[in-house]
N, C-alpha and C. Protein backbone atom coordinates (compact mmCIF):
# COMPACT_ATOMS: atom_id res chain seq x y z
N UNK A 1 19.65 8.64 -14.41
CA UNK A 1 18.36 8.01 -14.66
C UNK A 1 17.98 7.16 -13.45
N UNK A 2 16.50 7.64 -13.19
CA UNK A 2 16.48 6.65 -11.82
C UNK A 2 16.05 4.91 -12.06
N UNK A 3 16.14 4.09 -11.19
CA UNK A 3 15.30 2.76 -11.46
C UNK A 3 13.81 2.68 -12.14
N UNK A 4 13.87 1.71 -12.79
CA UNK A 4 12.48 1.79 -13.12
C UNK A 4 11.50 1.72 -12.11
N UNK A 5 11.68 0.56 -11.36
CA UNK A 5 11.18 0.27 -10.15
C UNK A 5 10.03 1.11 -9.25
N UNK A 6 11.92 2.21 -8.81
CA UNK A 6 11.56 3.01 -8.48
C UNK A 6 10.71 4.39 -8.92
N UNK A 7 10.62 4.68 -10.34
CA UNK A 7 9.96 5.17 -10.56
C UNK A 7 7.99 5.56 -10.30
N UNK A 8 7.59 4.33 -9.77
CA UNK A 8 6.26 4.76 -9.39
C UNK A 8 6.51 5.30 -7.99
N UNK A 9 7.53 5.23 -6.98
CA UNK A 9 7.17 5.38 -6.09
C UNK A 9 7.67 7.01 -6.22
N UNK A 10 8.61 7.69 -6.96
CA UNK A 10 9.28 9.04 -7.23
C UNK A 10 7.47 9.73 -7.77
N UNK A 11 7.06 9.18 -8.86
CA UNK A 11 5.79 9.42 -9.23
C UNK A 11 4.52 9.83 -8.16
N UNK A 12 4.37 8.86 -7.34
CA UNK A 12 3.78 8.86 -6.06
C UNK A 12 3.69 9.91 -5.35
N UNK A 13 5.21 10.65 -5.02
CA UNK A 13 5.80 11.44 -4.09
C UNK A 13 5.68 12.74 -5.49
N UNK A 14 6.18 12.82 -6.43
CA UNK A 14 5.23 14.21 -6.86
C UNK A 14 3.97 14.61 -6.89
N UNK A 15 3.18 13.59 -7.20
CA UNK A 15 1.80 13.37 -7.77
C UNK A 15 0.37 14.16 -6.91
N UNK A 16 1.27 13.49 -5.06
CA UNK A 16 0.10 13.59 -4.37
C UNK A 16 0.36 14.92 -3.30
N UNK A 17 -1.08 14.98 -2.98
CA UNK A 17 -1.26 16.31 -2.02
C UNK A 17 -1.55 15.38 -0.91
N UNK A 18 -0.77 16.83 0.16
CA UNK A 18 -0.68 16.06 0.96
C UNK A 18 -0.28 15.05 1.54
N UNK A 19 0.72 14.73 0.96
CA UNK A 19 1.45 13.41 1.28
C UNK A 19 1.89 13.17 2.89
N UNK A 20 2.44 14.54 3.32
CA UNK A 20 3.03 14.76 4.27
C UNK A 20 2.07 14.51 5.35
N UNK A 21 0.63 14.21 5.57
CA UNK A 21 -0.21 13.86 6.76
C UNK A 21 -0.55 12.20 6.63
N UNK A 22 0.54 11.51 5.35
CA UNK A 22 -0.34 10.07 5.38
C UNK A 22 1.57 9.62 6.46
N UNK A 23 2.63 10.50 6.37
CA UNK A 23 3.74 10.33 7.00
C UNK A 23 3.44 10.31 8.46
N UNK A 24 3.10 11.64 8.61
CA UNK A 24 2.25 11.73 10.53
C UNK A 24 1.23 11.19 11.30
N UNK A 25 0.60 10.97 9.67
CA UNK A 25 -0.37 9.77 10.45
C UNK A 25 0.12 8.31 11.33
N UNK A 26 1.22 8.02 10.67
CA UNK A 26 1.94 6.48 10.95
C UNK A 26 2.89 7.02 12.32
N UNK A 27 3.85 8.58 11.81
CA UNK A 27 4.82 8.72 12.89
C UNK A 27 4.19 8.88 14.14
N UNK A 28 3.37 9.68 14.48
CA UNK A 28 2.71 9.89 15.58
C UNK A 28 2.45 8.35 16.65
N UNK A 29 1.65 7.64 16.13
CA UNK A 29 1.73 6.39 17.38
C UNK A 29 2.86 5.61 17.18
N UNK A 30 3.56 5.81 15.81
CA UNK A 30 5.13 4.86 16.47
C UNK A 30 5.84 5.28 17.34
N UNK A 31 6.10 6.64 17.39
CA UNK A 31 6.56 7.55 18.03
C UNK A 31 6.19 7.02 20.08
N UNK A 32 4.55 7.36 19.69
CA UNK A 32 4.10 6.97 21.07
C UNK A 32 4.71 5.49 21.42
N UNK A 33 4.47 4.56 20.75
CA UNK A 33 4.57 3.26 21.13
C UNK A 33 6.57 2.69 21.32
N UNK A 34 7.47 3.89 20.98
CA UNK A 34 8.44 3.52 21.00
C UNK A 34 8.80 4.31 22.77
N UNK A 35 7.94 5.64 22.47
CA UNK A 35 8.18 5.77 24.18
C UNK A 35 7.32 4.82 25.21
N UNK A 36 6.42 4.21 24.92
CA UNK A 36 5.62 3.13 25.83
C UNK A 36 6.20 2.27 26.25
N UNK A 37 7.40 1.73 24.93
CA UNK A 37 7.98 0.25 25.76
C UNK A 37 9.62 0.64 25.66
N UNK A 38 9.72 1.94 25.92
CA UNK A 38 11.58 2.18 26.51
C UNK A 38 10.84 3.08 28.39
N UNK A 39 9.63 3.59 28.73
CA UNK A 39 9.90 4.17 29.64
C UNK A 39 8.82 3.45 30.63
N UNK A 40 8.04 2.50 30.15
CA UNK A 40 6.88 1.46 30.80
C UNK A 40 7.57 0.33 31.64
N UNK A 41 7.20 0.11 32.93
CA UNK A 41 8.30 -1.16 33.21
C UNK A 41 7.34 -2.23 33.01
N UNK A 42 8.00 -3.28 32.35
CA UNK A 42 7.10 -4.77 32.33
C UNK A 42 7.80 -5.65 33.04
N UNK A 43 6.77 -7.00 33.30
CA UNK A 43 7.30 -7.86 33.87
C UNK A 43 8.77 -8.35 33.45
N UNK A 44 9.27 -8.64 34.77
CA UNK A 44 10.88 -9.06 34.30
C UNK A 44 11.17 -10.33 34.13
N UNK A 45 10.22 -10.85 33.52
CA UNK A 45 10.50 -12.41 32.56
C UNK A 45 10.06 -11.96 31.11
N UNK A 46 9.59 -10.57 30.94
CA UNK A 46 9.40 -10.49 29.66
C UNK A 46 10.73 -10.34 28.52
N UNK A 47 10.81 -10.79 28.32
CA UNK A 47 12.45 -10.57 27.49
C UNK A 47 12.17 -10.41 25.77
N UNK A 48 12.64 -9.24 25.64
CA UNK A 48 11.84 -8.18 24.04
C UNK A 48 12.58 -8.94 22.96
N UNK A 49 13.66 -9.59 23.19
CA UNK A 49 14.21 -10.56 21.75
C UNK A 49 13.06 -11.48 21.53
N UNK A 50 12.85 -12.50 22.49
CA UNK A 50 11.96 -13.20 21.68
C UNK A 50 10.41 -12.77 21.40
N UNK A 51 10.37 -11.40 21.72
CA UNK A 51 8.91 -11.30 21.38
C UNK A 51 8.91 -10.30 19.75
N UNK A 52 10.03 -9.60 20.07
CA UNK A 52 10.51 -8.82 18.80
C UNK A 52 10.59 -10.04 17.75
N UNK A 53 10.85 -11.22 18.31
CA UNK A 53 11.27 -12.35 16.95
C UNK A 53 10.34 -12.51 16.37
N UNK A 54 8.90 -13.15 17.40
CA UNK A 54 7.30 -13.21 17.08
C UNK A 54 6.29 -12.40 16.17
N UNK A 55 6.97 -11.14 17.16
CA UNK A 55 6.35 -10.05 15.99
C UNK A 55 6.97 -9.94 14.82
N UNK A 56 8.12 -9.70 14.75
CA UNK A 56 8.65 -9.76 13.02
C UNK A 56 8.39 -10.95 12.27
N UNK A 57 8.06 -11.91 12.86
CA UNK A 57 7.80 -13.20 11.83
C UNK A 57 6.23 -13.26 11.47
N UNK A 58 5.77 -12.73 12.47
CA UNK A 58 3.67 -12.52 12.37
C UNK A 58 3.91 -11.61 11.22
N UNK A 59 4.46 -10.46 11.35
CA UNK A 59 4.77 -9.95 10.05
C UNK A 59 5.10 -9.94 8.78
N UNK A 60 6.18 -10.77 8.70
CA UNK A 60 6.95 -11.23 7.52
C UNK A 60 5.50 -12.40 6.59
N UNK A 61 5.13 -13.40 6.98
CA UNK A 61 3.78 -13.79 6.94
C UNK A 61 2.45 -12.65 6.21
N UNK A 62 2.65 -12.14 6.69
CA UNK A 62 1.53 -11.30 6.90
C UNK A 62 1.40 -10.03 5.54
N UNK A 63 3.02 -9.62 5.86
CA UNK A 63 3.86 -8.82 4.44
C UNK A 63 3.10 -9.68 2.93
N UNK A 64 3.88 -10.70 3.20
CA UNK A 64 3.78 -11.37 1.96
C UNK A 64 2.49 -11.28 1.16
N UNK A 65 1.29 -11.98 2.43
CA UNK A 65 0.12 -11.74 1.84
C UNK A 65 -0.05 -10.44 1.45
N UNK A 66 -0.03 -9.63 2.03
CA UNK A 66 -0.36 -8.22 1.33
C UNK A 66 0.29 -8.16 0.06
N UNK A 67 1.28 -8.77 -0.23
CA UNK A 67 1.82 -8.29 -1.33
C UNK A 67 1.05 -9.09 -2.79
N UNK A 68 0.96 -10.23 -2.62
CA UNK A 68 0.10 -11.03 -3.35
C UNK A 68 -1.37 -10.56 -3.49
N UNK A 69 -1.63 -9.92 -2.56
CA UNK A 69 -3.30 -9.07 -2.34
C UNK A 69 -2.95 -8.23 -3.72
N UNK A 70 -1.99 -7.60 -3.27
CA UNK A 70 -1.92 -6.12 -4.36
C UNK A 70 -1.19 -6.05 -5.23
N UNK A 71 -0.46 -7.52 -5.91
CA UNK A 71 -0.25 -7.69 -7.26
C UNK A 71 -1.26 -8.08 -8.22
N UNK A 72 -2.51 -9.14 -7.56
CA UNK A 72 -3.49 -9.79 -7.95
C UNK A 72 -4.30 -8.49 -8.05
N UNK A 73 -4.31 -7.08 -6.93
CA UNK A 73 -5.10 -5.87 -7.87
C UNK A 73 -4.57 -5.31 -8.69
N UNK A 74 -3.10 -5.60 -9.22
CA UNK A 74 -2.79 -4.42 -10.69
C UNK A 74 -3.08 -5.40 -11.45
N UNK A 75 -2.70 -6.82 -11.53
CA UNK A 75 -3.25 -7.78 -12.35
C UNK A 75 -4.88 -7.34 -13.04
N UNK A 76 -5.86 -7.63 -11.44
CA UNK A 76 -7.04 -7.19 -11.79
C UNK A 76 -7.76 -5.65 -12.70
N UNK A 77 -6.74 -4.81 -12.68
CA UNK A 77 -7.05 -3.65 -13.01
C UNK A 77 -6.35 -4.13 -14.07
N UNK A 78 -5.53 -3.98 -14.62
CA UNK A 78 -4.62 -4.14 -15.87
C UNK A 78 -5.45 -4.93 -17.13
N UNK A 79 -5.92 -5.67 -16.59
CA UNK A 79 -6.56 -6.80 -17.68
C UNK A 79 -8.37 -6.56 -17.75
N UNK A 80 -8.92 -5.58 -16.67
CA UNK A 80 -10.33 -5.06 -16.64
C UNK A 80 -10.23 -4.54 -18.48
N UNK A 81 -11.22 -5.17 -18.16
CA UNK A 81 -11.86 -4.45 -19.40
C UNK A 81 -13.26 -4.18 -19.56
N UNK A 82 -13.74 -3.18 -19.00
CA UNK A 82 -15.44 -2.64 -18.52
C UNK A 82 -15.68 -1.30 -18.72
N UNK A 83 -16.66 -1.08 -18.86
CA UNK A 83 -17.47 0.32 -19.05
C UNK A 83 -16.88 1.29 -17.46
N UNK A 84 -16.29 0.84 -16.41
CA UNK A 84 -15.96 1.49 -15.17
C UNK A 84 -14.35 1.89 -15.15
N UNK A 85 -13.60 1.13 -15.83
CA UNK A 85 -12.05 0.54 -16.20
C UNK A 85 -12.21 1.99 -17.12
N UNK A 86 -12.93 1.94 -17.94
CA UNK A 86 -12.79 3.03 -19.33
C UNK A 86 -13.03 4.38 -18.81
N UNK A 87 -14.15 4.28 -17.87
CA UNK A 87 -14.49 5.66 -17.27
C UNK A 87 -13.32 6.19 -16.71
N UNK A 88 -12.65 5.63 -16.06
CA UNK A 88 -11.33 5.76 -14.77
C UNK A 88 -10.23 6.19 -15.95
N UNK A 89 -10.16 5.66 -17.09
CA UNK A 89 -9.33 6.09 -17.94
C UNK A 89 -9.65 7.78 -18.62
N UNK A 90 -10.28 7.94 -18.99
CA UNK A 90 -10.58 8.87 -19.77
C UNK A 90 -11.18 10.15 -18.56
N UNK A 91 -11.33 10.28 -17.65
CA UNK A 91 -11.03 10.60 -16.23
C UNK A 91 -9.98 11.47 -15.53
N UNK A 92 -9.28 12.85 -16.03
CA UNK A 92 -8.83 13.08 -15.06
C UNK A 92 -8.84 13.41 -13.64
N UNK A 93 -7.81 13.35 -13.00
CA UNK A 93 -7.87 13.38 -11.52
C UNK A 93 -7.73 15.17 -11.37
N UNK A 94 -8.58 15.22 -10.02
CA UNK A 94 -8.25 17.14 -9.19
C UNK A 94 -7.56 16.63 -7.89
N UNK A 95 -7.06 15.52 -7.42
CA UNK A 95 -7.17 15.61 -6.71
C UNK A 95 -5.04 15.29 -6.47
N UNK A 96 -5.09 15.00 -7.54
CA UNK A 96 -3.43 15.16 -7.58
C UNK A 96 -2.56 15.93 -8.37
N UNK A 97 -1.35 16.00 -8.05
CA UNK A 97 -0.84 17.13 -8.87
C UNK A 97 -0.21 17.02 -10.35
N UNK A 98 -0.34 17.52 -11.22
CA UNK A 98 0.30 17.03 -12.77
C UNK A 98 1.94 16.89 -12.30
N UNK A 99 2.15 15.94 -13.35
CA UNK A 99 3.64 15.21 -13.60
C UNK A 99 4.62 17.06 -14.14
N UNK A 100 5.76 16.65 -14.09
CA UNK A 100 6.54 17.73 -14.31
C UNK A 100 6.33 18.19 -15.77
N UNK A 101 6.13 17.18 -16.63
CA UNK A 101 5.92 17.25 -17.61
C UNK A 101 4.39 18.27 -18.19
N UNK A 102 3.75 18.31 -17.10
CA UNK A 102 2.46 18.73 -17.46
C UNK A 102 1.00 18.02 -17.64
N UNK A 103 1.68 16.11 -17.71
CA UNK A 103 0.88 15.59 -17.71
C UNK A 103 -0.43 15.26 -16.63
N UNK A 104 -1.49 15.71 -16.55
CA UNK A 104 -2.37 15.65 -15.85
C UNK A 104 -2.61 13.93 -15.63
N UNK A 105 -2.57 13.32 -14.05
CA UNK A 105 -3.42 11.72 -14.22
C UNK A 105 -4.65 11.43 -14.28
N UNK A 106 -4.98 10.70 -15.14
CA UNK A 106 -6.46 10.27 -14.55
C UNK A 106 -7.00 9.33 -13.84
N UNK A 107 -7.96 8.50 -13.36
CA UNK A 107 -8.00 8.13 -12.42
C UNK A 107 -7.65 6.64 -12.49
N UNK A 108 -7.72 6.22 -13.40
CA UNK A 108 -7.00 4.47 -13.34
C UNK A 108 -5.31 4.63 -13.16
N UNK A 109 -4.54 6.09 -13.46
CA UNK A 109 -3.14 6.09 -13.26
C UNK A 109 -2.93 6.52 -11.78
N UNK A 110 -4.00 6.98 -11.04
CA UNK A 110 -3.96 7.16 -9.68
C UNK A 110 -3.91 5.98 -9.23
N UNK A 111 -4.85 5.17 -9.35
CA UNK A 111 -5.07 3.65 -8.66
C UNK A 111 -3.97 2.98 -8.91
N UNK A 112 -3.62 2.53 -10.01
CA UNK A 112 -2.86 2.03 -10.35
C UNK A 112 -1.30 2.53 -9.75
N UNK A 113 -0.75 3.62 -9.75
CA UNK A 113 0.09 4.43 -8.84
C UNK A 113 -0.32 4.03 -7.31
N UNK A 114 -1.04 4.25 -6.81
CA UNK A 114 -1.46 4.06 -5.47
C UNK A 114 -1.29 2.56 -4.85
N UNK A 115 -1.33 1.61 -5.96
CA UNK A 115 -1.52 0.19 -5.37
C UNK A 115 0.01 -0.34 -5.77
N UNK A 116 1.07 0.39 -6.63
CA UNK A 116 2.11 0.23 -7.05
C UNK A 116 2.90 0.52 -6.30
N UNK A 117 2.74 1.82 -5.29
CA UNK A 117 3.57 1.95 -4.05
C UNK A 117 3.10 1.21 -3.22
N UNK A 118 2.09 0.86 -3.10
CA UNK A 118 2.21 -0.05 -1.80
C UNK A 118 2.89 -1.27 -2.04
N UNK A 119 2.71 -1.86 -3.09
CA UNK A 119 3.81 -3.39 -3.09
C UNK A 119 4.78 -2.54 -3.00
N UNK A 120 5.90 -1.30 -3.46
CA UNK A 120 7.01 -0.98 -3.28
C UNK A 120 7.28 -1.00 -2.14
N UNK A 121 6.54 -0.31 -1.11
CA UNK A 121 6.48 -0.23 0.22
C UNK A 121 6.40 -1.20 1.08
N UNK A 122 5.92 -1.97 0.42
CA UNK A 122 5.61 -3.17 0.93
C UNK A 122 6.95 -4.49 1.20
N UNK A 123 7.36 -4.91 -0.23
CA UNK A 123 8.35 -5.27 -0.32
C UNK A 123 9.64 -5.01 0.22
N UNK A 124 9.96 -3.05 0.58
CA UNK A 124 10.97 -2.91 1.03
C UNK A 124 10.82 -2.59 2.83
N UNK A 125 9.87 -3.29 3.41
CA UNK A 125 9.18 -3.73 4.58
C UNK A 125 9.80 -4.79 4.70
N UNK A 126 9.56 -5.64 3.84
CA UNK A 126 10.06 -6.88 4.03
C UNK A 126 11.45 -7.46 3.85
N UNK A 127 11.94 -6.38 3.33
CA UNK A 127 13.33 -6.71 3.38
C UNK A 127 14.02 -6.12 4.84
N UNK A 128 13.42 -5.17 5.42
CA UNK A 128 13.44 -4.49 6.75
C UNK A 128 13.71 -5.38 7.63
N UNK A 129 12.28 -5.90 7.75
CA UNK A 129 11.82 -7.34 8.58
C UNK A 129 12.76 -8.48 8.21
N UNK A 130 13.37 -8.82 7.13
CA UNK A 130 14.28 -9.70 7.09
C UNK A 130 15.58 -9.11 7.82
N UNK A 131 16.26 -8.05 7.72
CA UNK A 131 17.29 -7.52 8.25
C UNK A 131 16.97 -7.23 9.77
N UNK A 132 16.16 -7.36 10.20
CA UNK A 132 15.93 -7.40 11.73
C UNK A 132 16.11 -8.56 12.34
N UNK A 133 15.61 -10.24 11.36
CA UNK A 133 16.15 -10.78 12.07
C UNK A 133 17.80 -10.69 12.08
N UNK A 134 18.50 -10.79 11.53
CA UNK A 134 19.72 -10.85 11.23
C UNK A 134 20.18 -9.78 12.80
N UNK A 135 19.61 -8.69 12.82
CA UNK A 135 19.86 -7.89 14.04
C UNK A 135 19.59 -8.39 14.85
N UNK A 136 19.29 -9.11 15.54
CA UNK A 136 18.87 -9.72 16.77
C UNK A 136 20.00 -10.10 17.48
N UNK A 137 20.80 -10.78 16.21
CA UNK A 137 22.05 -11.50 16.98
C UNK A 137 23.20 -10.19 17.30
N UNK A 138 22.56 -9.11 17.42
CA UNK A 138 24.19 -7.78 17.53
C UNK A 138 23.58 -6.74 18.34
N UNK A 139 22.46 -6.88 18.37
CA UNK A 139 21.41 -5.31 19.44
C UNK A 139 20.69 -5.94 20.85
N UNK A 140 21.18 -4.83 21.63
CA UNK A 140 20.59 -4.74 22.72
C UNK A 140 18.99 -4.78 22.96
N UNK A 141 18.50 -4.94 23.96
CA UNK A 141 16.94 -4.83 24.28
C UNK A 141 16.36 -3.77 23.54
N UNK A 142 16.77 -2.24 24.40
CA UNK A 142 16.61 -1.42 24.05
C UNK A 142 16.01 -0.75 22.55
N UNK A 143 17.38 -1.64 21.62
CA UNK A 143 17.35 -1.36 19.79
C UNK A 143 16.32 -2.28 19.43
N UNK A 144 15.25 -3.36 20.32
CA UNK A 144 14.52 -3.87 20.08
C UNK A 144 13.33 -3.38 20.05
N UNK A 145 13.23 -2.38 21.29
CA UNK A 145 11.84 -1.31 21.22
C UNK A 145 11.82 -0.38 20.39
N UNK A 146 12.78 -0.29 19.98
CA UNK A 146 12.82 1.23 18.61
C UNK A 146 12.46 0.67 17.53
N UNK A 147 12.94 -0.23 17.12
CA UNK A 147 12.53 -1.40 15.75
C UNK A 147 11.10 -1.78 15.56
N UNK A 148 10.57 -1.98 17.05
CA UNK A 148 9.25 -1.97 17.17
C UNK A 148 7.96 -0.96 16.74
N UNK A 149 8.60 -0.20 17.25
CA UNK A 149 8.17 1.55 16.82
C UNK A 149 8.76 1.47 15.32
N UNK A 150 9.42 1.55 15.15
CA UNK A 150 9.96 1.69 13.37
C UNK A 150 8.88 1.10 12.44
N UNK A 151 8.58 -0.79 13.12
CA UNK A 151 7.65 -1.59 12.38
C UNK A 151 6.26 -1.29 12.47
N UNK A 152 5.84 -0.39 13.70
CA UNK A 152 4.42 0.20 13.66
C UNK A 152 4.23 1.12 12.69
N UNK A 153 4.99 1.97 12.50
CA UNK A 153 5.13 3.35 11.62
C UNK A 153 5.13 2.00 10.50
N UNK A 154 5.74 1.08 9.68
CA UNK A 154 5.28 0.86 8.19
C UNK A 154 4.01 0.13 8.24
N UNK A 155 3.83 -0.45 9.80
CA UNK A 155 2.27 -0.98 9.50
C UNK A 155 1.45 -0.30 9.24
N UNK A 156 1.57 1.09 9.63
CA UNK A 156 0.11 2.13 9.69
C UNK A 156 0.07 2.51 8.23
N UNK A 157 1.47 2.97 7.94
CA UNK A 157 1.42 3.42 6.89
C UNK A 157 1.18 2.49 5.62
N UNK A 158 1.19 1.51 5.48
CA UNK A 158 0.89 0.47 4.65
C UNK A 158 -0.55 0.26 4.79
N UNK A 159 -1.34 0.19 5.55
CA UNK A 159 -3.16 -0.17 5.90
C UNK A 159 -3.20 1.54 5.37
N UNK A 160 -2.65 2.29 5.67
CA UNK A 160 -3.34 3.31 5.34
C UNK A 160 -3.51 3.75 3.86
N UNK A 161 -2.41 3.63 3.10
CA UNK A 161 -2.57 3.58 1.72
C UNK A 161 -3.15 1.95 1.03
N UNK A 162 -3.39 1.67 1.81
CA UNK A 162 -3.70 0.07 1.58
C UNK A 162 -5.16 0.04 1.36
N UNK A 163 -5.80 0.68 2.36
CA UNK A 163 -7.16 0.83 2.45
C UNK A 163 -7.83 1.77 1.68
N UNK A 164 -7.00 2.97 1.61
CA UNK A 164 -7.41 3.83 0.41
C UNK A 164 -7.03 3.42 -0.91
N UNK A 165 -6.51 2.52 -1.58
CA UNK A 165 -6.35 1.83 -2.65
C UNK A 165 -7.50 0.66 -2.82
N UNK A 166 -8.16 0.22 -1.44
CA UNK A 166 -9.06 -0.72 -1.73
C UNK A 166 -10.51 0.24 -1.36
N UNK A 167 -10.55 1.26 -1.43
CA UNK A 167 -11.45 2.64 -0.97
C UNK A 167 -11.53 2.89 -2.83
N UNK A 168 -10.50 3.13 -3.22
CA UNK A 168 -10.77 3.68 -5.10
C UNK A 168 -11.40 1.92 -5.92
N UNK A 169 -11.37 1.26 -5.71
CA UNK A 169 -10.86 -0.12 -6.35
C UNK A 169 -12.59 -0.34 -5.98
N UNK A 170 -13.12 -0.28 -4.79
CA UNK A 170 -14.70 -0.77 -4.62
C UNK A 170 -15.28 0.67 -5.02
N UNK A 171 -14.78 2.01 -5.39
CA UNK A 171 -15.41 2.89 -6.23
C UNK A 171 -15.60 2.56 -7.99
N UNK A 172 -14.56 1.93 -8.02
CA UNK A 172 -14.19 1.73 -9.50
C UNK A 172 -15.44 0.77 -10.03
N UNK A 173 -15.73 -0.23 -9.09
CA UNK A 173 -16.25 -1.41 -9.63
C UNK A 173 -17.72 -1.16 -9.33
N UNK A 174 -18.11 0.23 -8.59
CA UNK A 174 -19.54 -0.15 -8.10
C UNK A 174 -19.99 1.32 -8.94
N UNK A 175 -21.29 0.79 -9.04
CA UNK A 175 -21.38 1.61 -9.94
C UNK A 175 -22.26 2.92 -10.16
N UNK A 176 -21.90 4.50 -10.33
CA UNK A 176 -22.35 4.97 -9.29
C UNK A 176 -22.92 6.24 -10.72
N UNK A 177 -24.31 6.58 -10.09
CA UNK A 177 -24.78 7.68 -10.90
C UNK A 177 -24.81 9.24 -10.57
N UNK A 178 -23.98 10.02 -11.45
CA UNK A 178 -23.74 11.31 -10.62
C UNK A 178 -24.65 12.03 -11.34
């Protein structure tokens, strides 16, 4: 039996199409940005520990809020109670794939799914970013530019489902005549 936890994010990863271009979307410039600062020469007072420190702490900051952003939206969705909330319910989705079970989602279990991985994602970012500092004191320069690249790839990928969760969320609420 898996975690509960984890269960929206297993959900997530059956559910959606396409998943595999919101992955390349993020790998692609981490990718770039991890070859930029292992084969770029910079000034030689720049020294990547303490800037790797800066950036992971602008982050860690930064994490958090997001995460409070997007508990305060399942909060907000959870407790809606509107003529738009009801539509989204009774609503199935085409645009994702039914549960194993057969169950088709509709569109408040998309959103709601969608904004559920991102705190998952989110959170286990931040435990990342906490274990990096801890790395600082045992890795070379080098393992500092890869980490960097590592932390771009969850930034992208976090704004990117981030934004398309706040893309369904100002559909939900506005109100639209088809």
């Amino acid at each position: 039996m898996k975690p509960l936890v984890l269960a929206a994010a297993f959900d997530y990863y059956k559910t959606r199409k396409k998943l595999w271009l919101k992955f390349i979307i993020a790998i692609i410039p981490a990718l770039a940005i991890g070859f930029i600062l292992n084969c770029v020469k910079y000034k030689q007072s720049v020294y990547f520990g303490e800037v790797f420190e800066g950036f992971v702490n602008i982050q860690i900051s930064a994490v958090a809020i997001l995460i409070s952003f997007s508990i305060a939206i399942i909060t907000i969705l959870v407790s809606a109670d509107n003529p738009n909330i009801k539509k989204l319910k009774e609503t199935n989705s085409k645009e994702c794939k039914p549960l194993r079970n057969g169950q088709v989602l509709n569109l408040f279990q998309v959103l709601l799914s969608n904004i559920t991985y991102t705190v998952l994602v989110l959170v286990a970012y931040l435990g990342f970013l906490i274990v990096c500092i801890f790395l600082r004191l045992y890795v070379c320069e080098e393992v500092y530019k890869w980490l960097m690249a590592i932390c771009v790839f969850f930034i992208i990928h976090i704004l990117h489902i981030l934004l398309e969760s706040v893309g369904q969320m100002y559909m939900t609420f506005w109100k639209h005549e088809e």
